[in-house]
PDB file of N, CA and C in Angstrom:
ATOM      1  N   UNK A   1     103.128  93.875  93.900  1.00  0.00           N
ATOM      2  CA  UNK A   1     102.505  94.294  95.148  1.00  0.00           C
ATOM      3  C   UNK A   1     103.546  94.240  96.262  1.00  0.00           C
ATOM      4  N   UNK A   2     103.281  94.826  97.105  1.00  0.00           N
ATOM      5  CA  UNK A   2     104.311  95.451  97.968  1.00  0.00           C
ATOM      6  C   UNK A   2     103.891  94.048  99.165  1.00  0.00           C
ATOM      7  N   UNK A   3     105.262  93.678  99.597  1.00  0.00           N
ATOM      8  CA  UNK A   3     105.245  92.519 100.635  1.00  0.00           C
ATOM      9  C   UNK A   3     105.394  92.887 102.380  1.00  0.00           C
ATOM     10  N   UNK A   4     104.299  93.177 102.914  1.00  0.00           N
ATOM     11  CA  UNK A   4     104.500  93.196 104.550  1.00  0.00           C
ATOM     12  C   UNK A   4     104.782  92.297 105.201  1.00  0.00           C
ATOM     13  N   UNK A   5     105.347  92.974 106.441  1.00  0.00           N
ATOM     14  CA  UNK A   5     105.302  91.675 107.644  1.00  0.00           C
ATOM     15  C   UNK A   5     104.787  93.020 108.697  1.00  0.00           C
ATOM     16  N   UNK A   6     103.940  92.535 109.710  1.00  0.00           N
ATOM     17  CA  UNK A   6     103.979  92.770 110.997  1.00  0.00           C
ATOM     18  C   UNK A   6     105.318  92.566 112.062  1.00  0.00           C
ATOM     19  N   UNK A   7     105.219  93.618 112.794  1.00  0.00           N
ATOM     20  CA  UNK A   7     105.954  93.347 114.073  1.00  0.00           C
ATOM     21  C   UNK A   7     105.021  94.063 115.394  1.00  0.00           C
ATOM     22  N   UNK A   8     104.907  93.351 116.258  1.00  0.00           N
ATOM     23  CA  UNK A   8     104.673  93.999 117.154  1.00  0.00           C
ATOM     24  C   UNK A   8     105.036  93.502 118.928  1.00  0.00           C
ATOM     25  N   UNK A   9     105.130  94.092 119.620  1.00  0.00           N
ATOM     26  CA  UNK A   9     105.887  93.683 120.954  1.00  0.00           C
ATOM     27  C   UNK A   9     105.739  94.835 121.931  1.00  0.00           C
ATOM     28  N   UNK A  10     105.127  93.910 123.676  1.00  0.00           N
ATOM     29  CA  UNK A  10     104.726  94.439 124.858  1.00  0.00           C
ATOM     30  C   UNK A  10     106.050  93.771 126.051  1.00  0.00           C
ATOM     31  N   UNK A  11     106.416  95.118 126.417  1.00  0.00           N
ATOM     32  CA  UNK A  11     107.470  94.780 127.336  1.00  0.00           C
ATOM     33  C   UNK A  11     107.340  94.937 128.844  1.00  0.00           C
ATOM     34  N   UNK A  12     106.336  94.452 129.448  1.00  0.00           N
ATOM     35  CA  UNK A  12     105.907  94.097 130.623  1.00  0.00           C
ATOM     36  C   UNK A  12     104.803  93.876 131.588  1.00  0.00           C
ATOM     37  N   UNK A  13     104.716  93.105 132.676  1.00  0.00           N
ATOM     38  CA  UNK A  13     103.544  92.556 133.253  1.00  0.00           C
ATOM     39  C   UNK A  13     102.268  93.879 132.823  1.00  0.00           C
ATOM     40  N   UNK A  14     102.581  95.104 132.984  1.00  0.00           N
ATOM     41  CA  UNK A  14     101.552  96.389 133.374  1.00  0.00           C
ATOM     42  C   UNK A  14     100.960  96.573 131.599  1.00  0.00           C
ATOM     43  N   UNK A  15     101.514  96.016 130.729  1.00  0.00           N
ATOM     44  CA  UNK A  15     100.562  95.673 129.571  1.00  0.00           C
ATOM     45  C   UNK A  15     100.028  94.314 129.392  1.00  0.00           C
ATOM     46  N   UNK A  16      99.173  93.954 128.307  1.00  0.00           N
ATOM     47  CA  UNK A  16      98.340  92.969 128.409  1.00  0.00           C
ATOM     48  C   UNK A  16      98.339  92.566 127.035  1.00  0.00           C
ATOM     49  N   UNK A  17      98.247  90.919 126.825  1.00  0.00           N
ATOM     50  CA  UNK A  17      98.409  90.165 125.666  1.00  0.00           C
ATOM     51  C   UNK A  17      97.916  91.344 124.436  1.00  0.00           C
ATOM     52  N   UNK A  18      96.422  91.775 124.481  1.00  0.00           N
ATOM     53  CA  UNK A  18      95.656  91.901 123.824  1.00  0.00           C
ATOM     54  C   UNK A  18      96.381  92.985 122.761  1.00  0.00           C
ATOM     55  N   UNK A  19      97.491  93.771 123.724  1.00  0.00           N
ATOM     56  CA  UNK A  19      98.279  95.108 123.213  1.00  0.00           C
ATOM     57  C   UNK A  19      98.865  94.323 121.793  1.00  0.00           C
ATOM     58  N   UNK A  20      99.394  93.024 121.998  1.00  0.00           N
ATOM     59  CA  UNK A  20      99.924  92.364 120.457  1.00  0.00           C
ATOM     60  C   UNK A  20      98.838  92.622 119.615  1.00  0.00           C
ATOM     61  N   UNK A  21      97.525  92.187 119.391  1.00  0.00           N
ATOM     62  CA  UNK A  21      96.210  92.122 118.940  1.00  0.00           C
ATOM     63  C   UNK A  21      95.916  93.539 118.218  1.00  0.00           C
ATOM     64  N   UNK A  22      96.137  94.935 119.150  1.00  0.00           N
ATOM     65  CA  UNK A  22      96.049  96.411 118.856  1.00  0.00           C
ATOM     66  C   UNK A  22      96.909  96.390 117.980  1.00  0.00           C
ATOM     67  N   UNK A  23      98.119  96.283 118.514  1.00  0.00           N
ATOM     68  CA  UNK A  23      99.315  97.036 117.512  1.00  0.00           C
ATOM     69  C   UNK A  23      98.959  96.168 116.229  1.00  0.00           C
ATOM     70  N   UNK A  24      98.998  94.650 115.802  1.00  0.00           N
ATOM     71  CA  UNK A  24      98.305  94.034 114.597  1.00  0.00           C
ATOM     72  C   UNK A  24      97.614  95.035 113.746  1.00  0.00           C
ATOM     73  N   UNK A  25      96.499  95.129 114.622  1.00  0.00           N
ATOM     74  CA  UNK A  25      95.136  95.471 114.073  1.00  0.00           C
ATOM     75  C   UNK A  25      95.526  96.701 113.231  1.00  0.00           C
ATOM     76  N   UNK A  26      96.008  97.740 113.861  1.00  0.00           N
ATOM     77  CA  UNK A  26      96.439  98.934 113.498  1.00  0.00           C
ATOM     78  C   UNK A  26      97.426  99.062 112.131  1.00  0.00           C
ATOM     79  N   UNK A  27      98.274  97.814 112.054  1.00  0.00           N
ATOM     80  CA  UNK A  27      98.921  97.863 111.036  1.00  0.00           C
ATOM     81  C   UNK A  27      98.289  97.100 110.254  1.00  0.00           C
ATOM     82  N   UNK A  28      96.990  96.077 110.625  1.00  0.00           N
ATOM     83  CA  UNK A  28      96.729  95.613 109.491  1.00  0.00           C
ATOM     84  C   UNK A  28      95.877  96.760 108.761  1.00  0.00           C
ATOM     85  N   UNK A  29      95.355  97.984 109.522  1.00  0.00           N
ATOM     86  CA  UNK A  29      94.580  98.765 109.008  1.00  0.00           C
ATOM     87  C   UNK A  29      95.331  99.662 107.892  1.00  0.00           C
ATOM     88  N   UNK A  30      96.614  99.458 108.224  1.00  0.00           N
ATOM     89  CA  UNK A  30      97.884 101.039 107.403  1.00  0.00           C
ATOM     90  C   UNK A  30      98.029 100.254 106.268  1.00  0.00           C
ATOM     91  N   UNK A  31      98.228  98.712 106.080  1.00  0.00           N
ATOM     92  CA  UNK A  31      98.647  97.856 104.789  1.00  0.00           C
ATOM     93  C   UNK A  31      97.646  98.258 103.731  1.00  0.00           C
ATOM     94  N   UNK A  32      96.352  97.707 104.446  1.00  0.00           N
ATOM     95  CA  UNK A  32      95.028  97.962 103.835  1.00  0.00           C
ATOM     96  C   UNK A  32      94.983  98.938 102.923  1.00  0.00           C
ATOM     97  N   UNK A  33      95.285 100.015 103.601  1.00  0.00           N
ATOM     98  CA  UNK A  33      94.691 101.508 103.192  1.00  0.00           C
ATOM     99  C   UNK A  33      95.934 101.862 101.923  1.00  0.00           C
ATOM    100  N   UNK A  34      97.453 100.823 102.376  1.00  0.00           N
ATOM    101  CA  UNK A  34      98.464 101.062 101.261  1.00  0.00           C
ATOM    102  C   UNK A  34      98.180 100.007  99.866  1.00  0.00           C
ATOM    103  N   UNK A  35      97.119  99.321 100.286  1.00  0.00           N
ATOM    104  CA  UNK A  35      97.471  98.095  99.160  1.00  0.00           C
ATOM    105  C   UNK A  35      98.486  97.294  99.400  1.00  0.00           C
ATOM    106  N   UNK A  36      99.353  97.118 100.492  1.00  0.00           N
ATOM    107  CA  UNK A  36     100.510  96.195 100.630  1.00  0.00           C
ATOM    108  C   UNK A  36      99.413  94.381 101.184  1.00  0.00           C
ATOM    109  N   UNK A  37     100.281  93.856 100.938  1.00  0.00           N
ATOM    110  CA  UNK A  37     100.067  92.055 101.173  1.00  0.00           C
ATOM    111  C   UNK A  37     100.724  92.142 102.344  1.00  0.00           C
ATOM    112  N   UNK A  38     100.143  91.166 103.316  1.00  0.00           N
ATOM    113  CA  UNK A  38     100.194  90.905 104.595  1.00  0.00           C
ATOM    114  C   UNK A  38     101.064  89.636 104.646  1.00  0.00           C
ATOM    115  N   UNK A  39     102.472  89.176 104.789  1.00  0.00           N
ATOM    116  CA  UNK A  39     103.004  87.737 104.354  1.00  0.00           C
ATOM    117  C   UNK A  39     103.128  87.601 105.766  1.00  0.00           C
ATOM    118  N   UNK A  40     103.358  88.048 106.610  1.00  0.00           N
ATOM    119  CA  UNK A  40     103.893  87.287 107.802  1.00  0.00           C
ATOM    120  C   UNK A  40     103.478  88.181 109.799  1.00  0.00           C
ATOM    121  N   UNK A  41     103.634  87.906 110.293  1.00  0.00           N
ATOM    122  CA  UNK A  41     103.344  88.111 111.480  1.00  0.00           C
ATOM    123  C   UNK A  41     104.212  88.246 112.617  1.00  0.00           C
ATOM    124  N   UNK A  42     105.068  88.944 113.351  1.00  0.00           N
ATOM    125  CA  UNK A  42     105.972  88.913 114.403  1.00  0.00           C
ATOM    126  C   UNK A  42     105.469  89.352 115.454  1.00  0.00           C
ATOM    127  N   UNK A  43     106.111  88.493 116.372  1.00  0.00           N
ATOM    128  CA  UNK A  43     105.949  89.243 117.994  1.00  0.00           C
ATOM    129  C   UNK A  43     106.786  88.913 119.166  1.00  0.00           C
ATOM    130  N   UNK A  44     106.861  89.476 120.078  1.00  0.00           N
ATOM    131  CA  UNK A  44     107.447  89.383 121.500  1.00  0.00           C
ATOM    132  C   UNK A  44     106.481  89.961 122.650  1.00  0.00           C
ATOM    133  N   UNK A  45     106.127  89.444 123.420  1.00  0.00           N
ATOM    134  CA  UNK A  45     105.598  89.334 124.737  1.00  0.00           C
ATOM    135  C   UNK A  45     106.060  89.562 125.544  1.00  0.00           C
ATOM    136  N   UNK A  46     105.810  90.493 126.337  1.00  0.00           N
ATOM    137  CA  UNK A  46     106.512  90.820 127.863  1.00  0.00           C
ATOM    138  C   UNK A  46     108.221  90.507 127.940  1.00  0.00           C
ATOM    139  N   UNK A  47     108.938  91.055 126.988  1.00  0.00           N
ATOM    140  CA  UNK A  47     110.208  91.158 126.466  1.00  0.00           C
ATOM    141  C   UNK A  47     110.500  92.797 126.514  1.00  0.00           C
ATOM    142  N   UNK A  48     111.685  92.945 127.293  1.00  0.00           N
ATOM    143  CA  UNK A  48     111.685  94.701 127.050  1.00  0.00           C
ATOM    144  C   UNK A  48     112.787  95.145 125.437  1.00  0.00           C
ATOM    145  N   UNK A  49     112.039  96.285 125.315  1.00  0.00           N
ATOM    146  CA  UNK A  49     113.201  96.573 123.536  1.00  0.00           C
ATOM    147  C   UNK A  49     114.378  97.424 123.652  1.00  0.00           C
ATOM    148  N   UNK A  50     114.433  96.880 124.692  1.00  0.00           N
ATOM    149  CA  UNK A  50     116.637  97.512 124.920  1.00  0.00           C
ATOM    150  C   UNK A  50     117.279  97.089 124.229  1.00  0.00           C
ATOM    151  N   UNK A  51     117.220  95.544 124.165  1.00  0.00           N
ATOM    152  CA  UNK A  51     117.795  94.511 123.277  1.00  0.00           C
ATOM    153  C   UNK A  51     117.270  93.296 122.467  1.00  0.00           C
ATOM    154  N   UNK A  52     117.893  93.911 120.954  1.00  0.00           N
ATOM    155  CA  UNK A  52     117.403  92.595 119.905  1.00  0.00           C
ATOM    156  C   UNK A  52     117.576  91.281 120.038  1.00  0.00           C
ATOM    157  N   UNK A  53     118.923  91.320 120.683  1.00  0.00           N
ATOM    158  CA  UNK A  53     119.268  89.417 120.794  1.00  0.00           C
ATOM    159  C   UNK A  53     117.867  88.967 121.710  1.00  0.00           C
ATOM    160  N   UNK A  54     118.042  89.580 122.374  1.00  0.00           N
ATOM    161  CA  UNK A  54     117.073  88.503 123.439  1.00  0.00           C
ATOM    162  C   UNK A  54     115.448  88.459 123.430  1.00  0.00           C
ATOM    163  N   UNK A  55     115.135  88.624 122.445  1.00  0.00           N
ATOM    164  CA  UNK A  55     114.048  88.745 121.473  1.00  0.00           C
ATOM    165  C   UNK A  55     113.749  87.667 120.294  1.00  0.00           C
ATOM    166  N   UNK A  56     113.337  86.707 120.423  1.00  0.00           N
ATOM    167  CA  UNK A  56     113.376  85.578 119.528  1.00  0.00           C
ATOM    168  C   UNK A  56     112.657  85.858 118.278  1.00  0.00           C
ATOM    169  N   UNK A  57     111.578  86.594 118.301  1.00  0.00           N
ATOM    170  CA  UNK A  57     110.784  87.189 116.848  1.00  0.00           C
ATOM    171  C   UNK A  57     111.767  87.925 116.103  1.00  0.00           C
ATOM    172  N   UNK A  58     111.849  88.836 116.765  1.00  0.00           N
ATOM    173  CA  UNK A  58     113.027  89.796 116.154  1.00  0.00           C
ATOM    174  C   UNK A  58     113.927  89.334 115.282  1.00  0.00           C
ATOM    175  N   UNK A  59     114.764  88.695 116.109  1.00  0.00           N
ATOM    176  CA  UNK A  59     115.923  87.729 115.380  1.00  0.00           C
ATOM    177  C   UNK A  59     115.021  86.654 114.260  1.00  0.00           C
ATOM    178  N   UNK A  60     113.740  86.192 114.135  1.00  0.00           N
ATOM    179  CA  UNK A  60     113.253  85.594 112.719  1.00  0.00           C
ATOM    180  C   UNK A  60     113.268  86.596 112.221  1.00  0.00           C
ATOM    181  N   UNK A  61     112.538  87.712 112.117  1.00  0.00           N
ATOM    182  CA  UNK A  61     112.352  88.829 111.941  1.00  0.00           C
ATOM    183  C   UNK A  61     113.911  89.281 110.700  1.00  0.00           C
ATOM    184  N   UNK A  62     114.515  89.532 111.384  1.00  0.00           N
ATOM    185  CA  UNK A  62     115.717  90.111 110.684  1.00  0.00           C
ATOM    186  C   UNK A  62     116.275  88.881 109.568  1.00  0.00           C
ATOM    187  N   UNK A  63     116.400  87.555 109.776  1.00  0.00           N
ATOM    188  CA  UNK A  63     116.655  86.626 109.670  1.00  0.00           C
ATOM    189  C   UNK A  63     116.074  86.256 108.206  1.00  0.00           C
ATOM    190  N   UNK A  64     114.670  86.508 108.051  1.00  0.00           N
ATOM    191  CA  UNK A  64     113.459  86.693 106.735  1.00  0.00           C
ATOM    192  C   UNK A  64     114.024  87.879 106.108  1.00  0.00           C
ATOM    193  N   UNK A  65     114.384  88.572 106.690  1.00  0.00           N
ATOM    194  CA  UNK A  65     114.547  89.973 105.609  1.00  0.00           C
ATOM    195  C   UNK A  65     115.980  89.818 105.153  1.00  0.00           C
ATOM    196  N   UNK A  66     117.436  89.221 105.640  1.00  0.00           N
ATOM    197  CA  UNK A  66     117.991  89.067 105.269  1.00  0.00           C
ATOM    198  C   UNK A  66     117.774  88.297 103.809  1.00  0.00           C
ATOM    199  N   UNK A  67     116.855  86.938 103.958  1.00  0.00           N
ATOM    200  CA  UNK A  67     116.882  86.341 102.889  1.00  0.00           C
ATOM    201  C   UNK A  67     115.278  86.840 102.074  1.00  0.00           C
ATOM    202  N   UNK A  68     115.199  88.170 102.046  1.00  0.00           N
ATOM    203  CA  UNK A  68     114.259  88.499 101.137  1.00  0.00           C
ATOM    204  C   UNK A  68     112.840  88.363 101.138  1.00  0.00           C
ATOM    205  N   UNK A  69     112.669  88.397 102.517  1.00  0.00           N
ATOM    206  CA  UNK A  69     110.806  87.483 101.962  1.00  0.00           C
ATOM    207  C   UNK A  69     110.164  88.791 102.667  1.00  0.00           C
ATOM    208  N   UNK A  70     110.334  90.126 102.368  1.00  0.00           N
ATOM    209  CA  UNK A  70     109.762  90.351 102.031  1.00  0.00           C
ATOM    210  C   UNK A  70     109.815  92.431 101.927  1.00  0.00           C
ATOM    211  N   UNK A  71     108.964  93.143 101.686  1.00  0.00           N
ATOM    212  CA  UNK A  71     109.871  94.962 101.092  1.00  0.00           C
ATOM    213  C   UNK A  71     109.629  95.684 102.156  1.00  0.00           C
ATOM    214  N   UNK A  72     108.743  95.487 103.266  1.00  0.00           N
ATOM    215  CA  UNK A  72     108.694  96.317 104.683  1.00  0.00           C
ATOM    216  C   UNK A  72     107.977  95.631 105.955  1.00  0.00           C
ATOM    217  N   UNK A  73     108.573  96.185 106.664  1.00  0.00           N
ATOM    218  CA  UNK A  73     108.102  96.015 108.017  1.00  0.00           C
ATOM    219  C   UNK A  73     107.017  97.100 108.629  1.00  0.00           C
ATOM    220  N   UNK A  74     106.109  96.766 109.259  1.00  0.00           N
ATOM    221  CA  UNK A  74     105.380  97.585 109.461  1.00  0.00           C
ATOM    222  C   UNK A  74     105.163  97.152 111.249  1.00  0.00           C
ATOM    223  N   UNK A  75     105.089  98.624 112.125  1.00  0.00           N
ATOM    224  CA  UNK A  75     105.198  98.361 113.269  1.00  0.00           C
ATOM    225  C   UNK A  75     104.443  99.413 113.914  1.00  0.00           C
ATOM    226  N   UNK A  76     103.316  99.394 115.037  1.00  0.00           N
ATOM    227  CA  UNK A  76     102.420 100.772 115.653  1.00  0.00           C
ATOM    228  C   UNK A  76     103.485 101.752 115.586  1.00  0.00           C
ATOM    229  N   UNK A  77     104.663 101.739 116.461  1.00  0.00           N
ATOM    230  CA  UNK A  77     106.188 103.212 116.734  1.00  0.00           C
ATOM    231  C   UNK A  77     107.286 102.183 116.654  1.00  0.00           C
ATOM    232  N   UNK A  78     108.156 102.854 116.152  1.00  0.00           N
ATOM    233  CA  UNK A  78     109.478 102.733 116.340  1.00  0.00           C
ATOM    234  C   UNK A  78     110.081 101.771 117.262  1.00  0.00           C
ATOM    235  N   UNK A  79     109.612 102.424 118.571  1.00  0.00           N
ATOM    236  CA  UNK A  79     110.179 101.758 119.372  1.00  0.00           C
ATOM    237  C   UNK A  79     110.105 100.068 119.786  1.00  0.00           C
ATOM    238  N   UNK A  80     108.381  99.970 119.164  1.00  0.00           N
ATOM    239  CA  UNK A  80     108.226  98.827 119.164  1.00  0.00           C
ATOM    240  C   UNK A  80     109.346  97.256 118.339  1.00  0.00           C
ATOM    241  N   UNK A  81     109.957  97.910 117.324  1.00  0.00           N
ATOM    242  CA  UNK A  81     110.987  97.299 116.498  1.00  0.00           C
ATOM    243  C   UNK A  81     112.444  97.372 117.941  1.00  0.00           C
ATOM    244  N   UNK A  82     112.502  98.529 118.086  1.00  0.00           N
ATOM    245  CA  UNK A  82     114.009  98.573 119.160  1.00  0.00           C
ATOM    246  C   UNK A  82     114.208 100.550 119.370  1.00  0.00           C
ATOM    247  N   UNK A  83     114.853 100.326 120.512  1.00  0.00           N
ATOM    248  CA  UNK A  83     114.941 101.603 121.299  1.00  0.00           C
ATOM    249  C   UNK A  83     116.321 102.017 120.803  1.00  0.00           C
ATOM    250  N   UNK A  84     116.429 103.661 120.808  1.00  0.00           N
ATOM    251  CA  UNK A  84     117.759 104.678 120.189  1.00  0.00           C
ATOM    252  C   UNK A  84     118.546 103.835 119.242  1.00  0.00           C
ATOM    253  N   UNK A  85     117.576 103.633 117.834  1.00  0.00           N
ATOM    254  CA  UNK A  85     118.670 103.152 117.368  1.00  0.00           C
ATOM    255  C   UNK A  85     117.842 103.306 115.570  1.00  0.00           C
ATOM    256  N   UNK A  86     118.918 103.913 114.660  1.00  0.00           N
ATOM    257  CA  UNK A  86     118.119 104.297 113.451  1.00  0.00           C
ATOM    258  C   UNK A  86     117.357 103.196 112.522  1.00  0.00           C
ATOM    259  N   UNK A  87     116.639 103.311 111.856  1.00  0.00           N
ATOM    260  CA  UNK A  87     115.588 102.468 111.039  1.00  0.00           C
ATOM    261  C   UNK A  87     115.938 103.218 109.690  1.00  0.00           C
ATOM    262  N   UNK A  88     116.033 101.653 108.788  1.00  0.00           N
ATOM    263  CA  UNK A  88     115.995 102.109 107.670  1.00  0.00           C
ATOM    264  C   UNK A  88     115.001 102.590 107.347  1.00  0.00           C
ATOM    265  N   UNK A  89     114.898 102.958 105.973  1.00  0.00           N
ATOM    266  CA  UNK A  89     113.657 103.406 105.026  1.00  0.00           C
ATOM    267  C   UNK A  89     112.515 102.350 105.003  1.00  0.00           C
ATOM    268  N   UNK A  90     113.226 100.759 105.059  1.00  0.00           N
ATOM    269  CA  UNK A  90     111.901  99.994 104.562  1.00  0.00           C
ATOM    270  C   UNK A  90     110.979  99.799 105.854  1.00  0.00           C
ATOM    271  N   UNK A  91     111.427 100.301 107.084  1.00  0.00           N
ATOM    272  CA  UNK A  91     110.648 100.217 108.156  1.00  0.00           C
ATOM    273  C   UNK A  91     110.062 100.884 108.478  1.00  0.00           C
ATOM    274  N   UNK A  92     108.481 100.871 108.783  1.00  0.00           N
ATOM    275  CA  UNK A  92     107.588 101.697 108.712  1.00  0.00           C
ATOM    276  C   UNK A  92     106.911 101.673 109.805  1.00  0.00           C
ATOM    277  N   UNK A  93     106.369 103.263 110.538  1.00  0.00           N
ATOM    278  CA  UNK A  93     105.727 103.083 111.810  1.00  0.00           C
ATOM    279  C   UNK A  93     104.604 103.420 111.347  1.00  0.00           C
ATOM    280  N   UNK A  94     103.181 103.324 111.844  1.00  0.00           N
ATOM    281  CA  UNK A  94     101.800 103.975 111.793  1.00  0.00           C
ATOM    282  C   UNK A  94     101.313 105.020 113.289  1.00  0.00           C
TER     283      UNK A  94
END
């Protein structure tokens, strides 16, 4: 069975906690519908996605996948992972 993680992340006051909660929800709905396992959970809060360092999920984030735990990432867009910048294959938007 195929191993997920969530990511999801709101980059300023003019969004609201709950936007973490949506973007979740939404990917927990895409796993569902793939049959993938749900292993883990990421996020950032009112953090903008210019930059990865300064993003503390992120950096677990990358950190877990280096050591394998787990076959995709799943995220609402793109951008939510990080801005102009390519995504492998195992990263997946809904």
């Amino acid at each position: 069975m195929t191993r997920a993680v969530l990511y999801a992340r709101y980059s300023s006051d003019n969004q609201r906690e709950a936007s973490i909660e949506d973007q979740f929800r939404l990917c927990e709905e895409h796993a569902e519908r793939e049959g993938w396992r749900i292993g883990g959970r990421y996020f950032d809060a009112a953090i903008s996605g210019s930059s990865m360092i300064l993003r503390p999920s992120i950096q677990k984030l990358l950190s877990d996948a280096q050591r394998g735990m787990f076959d995709v990432v799943l995220a609402e867009a793109l951008d939510r992972i990080s801005r102009d910048r390519p995504m492998s294959p195992r990263c997946s938007s809904i």
